[in-house]
N, C-alpha and C. Protein backbone atom coordinates (compact mmCIF):
# COMPACT_ATOMS: atom_id res chain seq x y z
N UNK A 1 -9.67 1.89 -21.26
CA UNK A 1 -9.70 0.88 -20.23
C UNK A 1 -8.73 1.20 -19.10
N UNK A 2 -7.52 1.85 -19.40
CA UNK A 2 -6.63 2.08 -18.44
C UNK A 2 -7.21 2.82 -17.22
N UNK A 3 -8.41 4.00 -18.01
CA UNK A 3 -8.33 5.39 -17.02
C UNK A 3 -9.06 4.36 -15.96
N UNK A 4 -9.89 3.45 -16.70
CA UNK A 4 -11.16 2.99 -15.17
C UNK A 4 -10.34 2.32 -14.08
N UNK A 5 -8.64 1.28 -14.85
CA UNK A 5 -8.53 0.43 -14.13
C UNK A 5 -7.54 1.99 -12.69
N UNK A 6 -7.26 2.78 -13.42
CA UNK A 6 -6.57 3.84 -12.80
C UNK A 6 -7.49 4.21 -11.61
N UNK A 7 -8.72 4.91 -12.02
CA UNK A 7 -9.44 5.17 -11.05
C UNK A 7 -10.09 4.23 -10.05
N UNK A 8 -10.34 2.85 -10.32
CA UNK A 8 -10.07 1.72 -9.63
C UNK A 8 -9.36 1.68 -8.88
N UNK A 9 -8.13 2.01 -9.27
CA UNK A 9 -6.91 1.74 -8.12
C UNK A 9 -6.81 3.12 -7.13
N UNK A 10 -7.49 4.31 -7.53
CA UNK A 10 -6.85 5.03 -6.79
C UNK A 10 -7.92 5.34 -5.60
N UNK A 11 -8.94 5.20 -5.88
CA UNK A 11 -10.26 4.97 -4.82
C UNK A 11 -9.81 3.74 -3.64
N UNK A 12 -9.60 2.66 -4.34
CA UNK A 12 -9.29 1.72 -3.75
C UNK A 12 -7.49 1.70 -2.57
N UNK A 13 -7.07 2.64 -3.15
CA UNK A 13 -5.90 3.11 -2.13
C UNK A 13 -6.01 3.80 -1.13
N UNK A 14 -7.22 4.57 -1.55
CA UNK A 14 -7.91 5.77 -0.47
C UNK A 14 -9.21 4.68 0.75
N UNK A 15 -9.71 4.24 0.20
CA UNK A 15 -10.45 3.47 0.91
C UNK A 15 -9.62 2.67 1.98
N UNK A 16 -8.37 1.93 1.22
CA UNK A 16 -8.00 1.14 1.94
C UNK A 16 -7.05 1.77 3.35
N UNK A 17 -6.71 2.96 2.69
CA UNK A 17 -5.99 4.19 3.60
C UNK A 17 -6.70 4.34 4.91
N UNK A 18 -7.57 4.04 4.67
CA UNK A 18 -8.89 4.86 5.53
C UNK A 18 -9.10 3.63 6.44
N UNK A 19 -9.50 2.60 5.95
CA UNK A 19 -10.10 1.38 6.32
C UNK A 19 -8.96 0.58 7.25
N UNK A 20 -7.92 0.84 6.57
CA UNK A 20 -6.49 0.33 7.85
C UNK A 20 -6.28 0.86 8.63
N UNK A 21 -6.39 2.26 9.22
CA UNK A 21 -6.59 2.96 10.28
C UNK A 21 -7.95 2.74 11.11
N UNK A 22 -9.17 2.32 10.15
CA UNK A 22 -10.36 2.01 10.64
C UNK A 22 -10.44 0.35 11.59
N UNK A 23 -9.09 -0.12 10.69
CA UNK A 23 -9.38 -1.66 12.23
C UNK A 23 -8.24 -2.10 12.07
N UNK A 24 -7.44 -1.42 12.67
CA UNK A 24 -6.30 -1.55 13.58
C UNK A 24 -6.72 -1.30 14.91
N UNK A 25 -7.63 -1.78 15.46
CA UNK A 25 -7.92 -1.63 16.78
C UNK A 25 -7.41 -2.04 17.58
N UNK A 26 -6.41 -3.51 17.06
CA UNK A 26 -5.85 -4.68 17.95
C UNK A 26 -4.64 -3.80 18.26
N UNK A 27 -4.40 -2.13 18.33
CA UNK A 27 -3.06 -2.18 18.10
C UNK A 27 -3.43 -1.07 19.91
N UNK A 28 -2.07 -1.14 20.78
CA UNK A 28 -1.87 -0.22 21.85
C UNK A 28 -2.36 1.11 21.37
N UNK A 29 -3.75 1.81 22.35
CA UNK A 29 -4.42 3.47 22.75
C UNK A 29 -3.03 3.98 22.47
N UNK A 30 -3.27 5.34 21.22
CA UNK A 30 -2.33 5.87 21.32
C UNK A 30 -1.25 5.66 20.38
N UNK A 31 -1.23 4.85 19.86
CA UNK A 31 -0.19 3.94 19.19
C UNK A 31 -0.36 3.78 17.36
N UNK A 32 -1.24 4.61 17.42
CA UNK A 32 -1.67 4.81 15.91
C UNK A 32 -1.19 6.04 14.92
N UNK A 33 -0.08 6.86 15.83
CA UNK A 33 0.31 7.89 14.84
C UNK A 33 -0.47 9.03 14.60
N UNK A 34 -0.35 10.34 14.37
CA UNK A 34 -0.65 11.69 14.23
C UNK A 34 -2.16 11.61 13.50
N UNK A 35 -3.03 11.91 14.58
CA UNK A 35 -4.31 12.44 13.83
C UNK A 35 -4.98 10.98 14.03
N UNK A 36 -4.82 10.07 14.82
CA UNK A 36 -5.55 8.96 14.65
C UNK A 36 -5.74 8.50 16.21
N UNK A 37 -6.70 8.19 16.76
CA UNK A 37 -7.19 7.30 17.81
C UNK A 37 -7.85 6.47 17.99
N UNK A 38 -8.41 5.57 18.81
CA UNK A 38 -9.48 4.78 19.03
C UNK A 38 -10.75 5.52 18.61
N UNK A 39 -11.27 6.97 18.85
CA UNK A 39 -12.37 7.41 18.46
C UNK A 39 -12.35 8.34 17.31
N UNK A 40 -11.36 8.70 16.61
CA UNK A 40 -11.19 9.72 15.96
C UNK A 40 -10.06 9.73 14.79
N UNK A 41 -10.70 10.12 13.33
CA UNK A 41 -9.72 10.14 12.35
C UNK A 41 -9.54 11.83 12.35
N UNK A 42 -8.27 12.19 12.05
CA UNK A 42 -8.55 14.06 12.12
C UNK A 42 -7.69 14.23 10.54
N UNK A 43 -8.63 14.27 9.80
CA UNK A 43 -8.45 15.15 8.41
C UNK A 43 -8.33 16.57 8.40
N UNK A 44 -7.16 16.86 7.30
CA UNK A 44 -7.16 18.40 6.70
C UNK A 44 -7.62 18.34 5.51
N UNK A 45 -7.77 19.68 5.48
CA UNK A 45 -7.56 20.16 4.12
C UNK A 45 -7.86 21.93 3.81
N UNK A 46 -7.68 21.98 2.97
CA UNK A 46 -7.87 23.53 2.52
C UNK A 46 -9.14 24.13 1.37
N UNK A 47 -9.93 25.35 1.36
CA UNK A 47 -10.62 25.63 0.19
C UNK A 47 -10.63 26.93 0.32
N UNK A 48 -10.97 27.55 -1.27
CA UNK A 48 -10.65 28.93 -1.57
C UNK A 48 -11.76 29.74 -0.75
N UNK A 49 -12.08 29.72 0.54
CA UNK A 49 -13.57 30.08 1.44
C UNK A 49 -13.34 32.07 0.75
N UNK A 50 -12.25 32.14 0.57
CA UNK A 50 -12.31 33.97 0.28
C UNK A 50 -11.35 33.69 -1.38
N UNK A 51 -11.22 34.55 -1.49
CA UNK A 51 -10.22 35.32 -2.80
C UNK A 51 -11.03 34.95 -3.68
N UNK A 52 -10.14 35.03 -5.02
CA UNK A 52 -10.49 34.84 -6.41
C UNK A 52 -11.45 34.07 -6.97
N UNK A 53 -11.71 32.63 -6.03
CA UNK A 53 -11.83 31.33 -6.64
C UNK A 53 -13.10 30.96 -5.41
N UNK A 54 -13.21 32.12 -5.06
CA UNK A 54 -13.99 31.33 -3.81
C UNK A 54 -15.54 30.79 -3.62
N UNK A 55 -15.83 30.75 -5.32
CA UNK A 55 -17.01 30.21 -5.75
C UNK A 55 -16.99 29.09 -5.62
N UNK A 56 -15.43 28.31 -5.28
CA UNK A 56 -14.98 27.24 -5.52
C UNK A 56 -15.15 26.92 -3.85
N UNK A 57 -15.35 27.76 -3.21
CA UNK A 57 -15.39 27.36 -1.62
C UNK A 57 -16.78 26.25 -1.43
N UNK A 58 -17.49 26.18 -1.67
CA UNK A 58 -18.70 25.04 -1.96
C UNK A 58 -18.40 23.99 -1.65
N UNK A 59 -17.12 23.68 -2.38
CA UNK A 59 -16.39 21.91 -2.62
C UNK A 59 -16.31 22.30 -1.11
N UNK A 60 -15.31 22.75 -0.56
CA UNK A 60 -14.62 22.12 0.89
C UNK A 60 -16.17 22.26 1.93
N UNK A 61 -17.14 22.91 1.12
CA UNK A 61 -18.62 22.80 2.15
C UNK A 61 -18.89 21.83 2.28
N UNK A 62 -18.66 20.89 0.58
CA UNK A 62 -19.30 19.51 0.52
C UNK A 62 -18.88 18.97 1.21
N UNK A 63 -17.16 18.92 0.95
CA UNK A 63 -16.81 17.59 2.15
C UNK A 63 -17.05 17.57 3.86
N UNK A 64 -17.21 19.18 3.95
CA UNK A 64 -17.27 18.69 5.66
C UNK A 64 -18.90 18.14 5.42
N UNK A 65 -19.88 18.52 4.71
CA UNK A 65 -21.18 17.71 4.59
C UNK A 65 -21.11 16.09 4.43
N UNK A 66 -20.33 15.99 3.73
CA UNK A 66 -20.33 14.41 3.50
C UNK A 66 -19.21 13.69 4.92
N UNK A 67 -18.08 14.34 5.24
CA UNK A 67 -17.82 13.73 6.53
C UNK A 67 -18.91 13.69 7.89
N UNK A 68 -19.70 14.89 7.75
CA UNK A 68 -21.16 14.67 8.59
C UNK A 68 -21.41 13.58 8.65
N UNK A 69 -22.32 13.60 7.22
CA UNK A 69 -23.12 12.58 7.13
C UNK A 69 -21.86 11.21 7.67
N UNK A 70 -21.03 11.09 7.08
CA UNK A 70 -21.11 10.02 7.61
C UNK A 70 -20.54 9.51 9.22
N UNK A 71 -20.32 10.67 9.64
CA UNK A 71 -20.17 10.46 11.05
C UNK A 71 -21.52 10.48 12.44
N UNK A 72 -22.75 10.91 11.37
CA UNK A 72 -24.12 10.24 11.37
C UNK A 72 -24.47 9.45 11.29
N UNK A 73 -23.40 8.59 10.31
CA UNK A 73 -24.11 6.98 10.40
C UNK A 73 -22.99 6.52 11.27
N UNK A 74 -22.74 6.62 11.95
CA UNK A 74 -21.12 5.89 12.99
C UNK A 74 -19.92 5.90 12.79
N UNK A 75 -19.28 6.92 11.31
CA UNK A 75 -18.12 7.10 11.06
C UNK A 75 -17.56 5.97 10.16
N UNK A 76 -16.51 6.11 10.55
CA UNK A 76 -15.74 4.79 9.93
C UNK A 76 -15.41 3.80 11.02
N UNK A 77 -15.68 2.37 10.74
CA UNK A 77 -15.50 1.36 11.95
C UNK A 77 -15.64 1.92 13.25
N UNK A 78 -16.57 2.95 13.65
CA UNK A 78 -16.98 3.47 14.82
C UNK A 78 -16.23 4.89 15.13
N UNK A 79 -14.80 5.10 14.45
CA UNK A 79 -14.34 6.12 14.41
C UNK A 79 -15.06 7.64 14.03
N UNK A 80 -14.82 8.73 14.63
CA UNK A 80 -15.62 9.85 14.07
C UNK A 80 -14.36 10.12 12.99
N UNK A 81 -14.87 11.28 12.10
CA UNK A 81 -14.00 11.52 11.01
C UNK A 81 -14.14 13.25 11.44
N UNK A 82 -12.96 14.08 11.87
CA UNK A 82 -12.92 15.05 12.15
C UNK A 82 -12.18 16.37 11.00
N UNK A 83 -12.79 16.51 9.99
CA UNK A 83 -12.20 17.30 8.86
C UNK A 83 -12.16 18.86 9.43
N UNK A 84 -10.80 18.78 9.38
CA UNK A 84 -10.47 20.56 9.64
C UNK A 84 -10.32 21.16 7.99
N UNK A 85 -11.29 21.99 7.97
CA UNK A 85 -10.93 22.59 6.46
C UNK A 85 -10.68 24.29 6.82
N UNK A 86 -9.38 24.74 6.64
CA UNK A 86 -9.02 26.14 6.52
C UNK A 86 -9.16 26.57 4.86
N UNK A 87 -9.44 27.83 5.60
CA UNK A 87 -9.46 28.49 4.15
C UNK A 87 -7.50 29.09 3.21
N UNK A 88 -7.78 28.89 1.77
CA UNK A 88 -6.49 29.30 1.84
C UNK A 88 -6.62 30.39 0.52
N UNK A 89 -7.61 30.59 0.22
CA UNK A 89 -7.91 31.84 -0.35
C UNK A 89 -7.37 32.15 -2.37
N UNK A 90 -7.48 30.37 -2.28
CA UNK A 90 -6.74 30.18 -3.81
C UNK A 90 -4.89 31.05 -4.31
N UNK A 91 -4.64 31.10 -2.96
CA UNK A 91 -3.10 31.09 -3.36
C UNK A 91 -2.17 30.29 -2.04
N UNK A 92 -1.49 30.02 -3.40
CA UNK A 92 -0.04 29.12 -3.17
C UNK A 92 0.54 29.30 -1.79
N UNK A 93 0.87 30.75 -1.53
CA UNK A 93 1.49 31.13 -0.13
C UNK A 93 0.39 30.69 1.25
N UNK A 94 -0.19 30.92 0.61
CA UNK A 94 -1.70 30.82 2.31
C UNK A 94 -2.02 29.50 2.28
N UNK A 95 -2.15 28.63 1.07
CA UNK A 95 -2.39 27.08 1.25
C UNK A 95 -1.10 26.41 1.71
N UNK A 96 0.16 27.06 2.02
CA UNK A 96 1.26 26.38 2.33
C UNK A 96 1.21 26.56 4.00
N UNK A 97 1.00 28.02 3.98
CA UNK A 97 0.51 28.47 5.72
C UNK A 97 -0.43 27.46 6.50
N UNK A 98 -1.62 27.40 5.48
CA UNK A 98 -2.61 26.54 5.86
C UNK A 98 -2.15 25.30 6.28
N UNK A 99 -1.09 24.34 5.37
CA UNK A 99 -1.40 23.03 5.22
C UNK A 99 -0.08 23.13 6.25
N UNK A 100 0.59 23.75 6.48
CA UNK A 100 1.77 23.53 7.40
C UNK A 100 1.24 23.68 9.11
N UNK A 101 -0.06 24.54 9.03
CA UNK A 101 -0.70 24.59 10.86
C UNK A 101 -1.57 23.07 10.56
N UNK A 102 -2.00 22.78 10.03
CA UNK A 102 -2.86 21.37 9.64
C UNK A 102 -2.03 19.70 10.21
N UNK A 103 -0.78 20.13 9.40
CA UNK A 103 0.23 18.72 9.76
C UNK A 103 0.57 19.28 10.92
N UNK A 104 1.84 20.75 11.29
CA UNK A 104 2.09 20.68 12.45
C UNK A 104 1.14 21.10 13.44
N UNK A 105 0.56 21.54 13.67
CA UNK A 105 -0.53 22.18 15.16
C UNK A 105 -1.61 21.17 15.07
N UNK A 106 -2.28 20.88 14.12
CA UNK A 106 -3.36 20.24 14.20
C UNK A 106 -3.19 18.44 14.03
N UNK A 107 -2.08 18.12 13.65
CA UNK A 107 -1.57 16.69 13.87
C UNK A 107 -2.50 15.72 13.14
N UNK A 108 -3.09 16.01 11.80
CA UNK A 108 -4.11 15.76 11.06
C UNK A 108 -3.46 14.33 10.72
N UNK A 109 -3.99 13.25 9.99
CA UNK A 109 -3.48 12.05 9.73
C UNK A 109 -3.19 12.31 8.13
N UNK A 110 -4.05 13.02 7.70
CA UNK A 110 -3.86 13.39 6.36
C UNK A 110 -4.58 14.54 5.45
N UNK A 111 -4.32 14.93 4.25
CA UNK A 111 -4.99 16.03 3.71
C UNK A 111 -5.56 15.18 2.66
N UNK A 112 -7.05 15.81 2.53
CA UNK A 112 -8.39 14.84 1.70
C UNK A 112 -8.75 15.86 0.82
N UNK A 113 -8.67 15.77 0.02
CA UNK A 113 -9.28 16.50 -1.32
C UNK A 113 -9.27 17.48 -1.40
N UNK A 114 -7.68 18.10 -1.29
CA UNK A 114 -7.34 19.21 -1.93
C UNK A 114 -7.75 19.82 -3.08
N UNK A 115 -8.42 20.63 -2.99
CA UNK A 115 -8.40 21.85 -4.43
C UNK A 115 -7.59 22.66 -5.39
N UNK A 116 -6.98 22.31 -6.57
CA UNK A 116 -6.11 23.14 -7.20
C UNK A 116 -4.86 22.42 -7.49
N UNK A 117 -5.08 22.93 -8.84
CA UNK A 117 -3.33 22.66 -9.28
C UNK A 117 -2.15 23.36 -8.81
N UNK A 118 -2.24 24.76 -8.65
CA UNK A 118 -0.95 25.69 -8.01
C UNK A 118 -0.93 25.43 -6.70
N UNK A 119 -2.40 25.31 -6.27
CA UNK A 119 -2.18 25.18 -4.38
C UNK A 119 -1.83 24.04 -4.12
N UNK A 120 -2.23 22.84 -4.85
CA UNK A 120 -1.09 21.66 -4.44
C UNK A 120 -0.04 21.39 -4.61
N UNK A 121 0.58 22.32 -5.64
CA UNK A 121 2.12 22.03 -6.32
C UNK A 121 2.72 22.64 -5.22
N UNK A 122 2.03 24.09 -4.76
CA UNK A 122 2.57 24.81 -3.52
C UNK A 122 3.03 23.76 -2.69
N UNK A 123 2.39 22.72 -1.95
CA UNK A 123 2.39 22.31 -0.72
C UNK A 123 3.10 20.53 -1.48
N UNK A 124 3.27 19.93 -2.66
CA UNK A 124 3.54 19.11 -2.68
C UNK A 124 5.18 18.33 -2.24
N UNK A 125 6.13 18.80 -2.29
CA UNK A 125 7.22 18.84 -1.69
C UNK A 125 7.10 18.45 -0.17
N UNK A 126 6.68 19.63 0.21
CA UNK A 126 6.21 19.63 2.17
C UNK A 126 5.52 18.51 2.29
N UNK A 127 4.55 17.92 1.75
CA UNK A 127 3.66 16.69 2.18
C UNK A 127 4.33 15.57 2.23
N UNK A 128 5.09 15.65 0.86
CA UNK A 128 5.94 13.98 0.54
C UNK A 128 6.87 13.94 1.70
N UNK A 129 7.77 15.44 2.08
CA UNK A 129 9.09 15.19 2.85
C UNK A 129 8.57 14.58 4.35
N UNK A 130 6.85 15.14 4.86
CA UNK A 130 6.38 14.98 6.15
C UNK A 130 6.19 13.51 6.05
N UNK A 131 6.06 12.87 5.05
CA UNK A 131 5.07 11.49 5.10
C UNK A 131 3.75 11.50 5.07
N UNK A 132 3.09 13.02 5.03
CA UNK A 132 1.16 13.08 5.13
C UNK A 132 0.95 12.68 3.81
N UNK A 133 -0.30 11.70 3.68
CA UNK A 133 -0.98 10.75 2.76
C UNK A 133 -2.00 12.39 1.79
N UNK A 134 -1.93 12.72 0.92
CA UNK A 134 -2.19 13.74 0.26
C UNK A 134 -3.44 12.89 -0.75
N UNK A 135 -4.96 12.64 0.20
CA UNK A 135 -5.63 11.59 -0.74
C UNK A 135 -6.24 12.20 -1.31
N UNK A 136 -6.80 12.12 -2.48
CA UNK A 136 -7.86 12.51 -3.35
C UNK A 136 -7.70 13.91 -3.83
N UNK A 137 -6.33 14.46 -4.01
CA UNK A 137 -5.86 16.20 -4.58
C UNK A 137 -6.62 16.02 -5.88
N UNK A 138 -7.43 17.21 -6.09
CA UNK A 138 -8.36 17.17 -6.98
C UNK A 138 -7.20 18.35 -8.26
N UNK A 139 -6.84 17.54 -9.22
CA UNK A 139 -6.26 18.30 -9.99
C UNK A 139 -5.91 16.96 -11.00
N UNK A 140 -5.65 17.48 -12.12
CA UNK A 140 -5.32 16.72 -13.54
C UNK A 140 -4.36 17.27 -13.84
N UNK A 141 -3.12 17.62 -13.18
CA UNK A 141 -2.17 17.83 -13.89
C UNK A 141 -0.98 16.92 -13.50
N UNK A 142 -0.06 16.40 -14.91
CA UNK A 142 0.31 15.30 -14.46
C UNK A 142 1.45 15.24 -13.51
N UNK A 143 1.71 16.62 -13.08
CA UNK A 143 2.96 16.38 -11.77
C UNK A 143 2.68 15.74 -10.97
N UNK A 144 1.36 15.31 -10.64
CA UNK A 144 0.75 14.75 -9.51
C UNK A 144 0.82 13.19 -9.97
N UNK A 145 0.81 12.87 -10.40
CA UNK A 145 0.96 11.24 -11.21
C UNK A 145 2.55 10.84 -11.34
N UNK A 146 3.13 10.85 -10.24
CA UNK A 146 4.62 10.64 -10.00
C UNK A 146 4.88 9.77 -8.91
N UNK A 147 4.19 8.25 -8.53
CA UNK A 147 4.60 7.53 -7.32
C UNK A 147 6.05 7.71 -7.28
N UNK A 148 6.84 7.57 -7.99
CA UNK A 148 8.32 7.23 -7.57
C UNK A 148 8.77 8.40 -6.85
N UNK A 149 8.21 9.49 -7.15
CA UNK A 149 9.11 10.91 -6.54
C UNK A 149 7.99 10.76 -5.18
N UNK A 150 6.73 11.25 -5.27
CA UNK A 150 5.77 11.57 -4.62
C UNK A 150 5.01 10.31 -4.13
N UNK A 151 5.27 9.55 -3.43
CA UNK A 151 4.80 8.65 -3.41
C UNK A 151 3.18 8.77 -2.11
N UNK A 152 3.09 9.85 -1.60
CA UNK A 152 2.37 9.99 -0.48
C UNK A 152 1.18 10.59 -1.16
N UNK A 153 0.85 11.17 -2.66
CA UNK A 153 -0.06 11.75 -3.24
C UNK A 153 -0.63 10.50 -4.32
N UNK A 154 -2.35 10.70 -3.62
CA UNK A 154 -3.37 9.67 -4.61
C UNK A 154 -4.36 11.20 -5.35
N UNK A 155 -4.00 10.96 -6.15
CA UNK A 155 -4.88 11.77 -7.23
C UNK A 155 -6.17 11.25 -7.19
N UNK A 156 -7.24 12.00 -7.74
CA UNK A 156 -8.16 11.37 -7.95
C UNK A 156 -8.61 12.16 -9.42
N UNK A 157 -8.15 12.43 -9.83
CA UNK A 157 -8.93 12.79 -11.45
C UNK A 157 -7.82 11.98 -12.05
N UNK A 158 -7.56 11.63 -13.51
CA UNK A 158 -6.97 11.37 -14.31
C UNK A 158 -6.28 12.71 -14.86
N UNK A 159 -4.76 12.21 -15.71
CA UNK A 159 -4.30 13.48 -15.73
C UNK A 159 -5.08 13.86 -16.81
N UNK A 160 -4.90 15.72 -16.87
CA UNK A 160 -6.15 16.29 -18.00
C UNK A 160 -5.63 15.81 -19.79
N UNK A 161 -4.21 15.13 -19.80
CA UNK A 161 -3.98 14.63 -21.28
C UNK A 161 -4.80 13.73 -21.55
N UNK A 162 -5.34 12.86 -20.68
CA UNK A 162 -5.77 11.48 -20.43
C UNK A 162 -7.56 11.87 -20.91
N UNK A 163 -7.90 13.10 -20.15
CA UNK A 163 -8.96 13.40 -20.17
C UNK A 163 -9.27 14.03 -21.55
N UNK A 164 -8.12 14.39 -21.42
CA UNK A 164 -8.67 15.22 -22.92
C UNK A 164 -9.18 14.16 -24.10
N UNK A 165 -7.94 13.38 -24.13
CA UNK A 165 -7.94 11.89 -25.40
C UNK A 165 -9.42 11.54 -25.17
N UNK A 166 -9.46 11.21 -23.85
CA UNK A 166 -11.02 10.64 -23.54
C UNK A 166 -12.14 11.36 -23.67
N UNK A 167 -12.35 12.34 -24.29
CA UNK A 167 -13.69 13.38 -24.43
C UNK A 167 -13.13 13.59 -26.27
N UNK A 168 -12.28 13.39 -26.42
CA UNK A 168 -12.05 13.52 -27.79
C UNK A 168 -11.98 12.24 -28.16
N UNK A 169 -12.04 11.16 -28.23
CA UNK A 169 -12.49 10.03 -28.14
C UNK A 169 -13.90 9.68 -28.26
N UNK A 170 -14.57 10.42 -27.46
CA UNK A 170 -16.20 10.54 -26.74
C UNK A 170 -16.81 10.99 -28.35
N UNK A 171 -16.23 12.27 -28.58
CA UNK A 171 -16.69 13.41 -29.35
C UNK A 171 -16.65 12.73 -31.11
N UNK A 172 -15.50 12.18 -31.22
CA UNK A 172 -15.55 11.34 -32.63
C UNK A 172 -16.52 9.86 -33.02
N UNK A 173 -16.12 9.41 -31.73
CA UNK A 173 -17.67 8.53 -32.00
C UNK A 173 -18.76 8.65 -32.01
N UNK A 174 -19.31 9.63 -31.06
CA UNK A 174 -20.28 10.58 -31.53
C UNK A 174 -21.14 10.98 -32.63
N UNK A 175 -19.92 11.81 -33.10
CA UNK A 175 -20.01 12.47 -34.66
C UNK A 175 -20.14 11.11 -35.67
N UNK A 176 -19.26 9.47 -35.51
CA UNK A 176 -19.73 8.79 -36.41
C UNK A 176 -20.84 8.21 -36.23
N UNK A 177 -21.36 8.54 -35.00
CA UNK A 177 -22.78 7.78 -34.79
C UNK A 177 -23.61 8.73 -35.54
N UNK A 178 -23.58 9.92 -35.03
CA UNK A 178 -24.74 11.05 -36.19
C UNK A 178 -24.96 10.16 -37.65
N UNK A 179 -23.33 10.56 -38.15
CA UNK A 179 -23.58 10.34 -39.62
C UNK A 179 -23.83 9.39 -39.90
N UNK A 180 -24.14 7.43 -39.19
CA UNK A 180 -24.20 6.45 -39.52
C UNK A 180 -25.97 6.88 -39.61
N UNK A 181 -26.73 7.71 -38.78
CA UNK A 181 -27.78 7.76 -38.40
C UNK A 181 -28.67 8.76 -39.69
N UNK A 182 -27.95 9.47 -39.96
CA UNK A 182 -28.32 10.18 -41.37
C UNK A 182 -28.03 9.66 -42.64
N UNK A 183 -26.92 8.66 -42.44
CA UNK A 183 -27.28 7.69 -44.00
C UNK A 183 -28.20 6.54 -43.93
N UNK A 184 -28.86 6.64 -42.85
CA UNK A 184 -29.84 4.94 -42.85
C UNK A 184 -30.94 5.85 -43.31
């Protein structure tokens, strides 16, 4: 019950992330902070587009597909959603390169669904000290499940202990369902 009310909350932090920048309109052009305007949200992020992992480059395809789409249907509260995704080639050093031209040169509001456990641990320090909102880092490891230190990173998987219990959990009831099903 925890993981749902977890993932509950952490969608719902991201949404609301999104959605408070989406109507704050009442507020002074300009006046909305790095990566944000009256017409425009400007997202980062990074994917393995080359090296080792770069089968894994797909994901960061999806999301600029799904920021499309929805900047096809009118964005968010009329806002376009502008995702810069650099490649960082599944290492630590080049996703730090990456995510450091992203906050400073590109003045992004935030980084959206980072890929990787090493490439976010790389860059997690730098994000918290900048203040960038680090939403939806796709990783289960539980360094990332630290509001008090890290308070600027929303996970979006559960950590993988959590996951594990929960598929081993899955897997034993399972198995007593078989055998309830072979003694009837």
């Amino acid at each position: 019950m925890g993981l749902i009310s977890r993932r509950s909350a952490v969608a719902g932090l991201g949404a609301s992330a999104l959605a408070f920048v989406g109507t704050s309109r009442s507020r002074a052009a300009g006046n909305y902070g790095p990566g944000v305007t009256d017409t425009e949200i400007k997202l980062g992020t990074t994917a393995p587009y080359s090296g080792p992992a770069s089968g894994y480059g797909v994901y960061g395809q999806a999301q600029t597909a799904y920021f499309q789409m929805i900047n096809d249907n009118g964005g968010i509260n009329g806002r376009k959603v502008n995702l810069i995704s650099l490649d960082n080639a599944f290492s630590p050093p080049k996703a730090v390169e990456q995510t450091r031209k992203l906050v400073e040169s590109e003045e992004v509001f935030a980084i959206a669904g980072f890929l990787g456990t090493a490439t976010n641990a790389a860059v997690q320090k730098y994000l918290n000290a900048k203040k960038v909102p680090n939403l939806f880092l796709t990783s289960g490891a539980e360094r990332f499940n630290d509001p008090k230190e890290f308070p600027w990173i929303v996970p979006f998987y559960p950590i993988y202990v959590a996951q594990g219990a929960a598929l081993g959990a899955f897997i034993l009831n399972q198995g007593r369902m078989q055998r309830l099903r072979f003694s009837m």
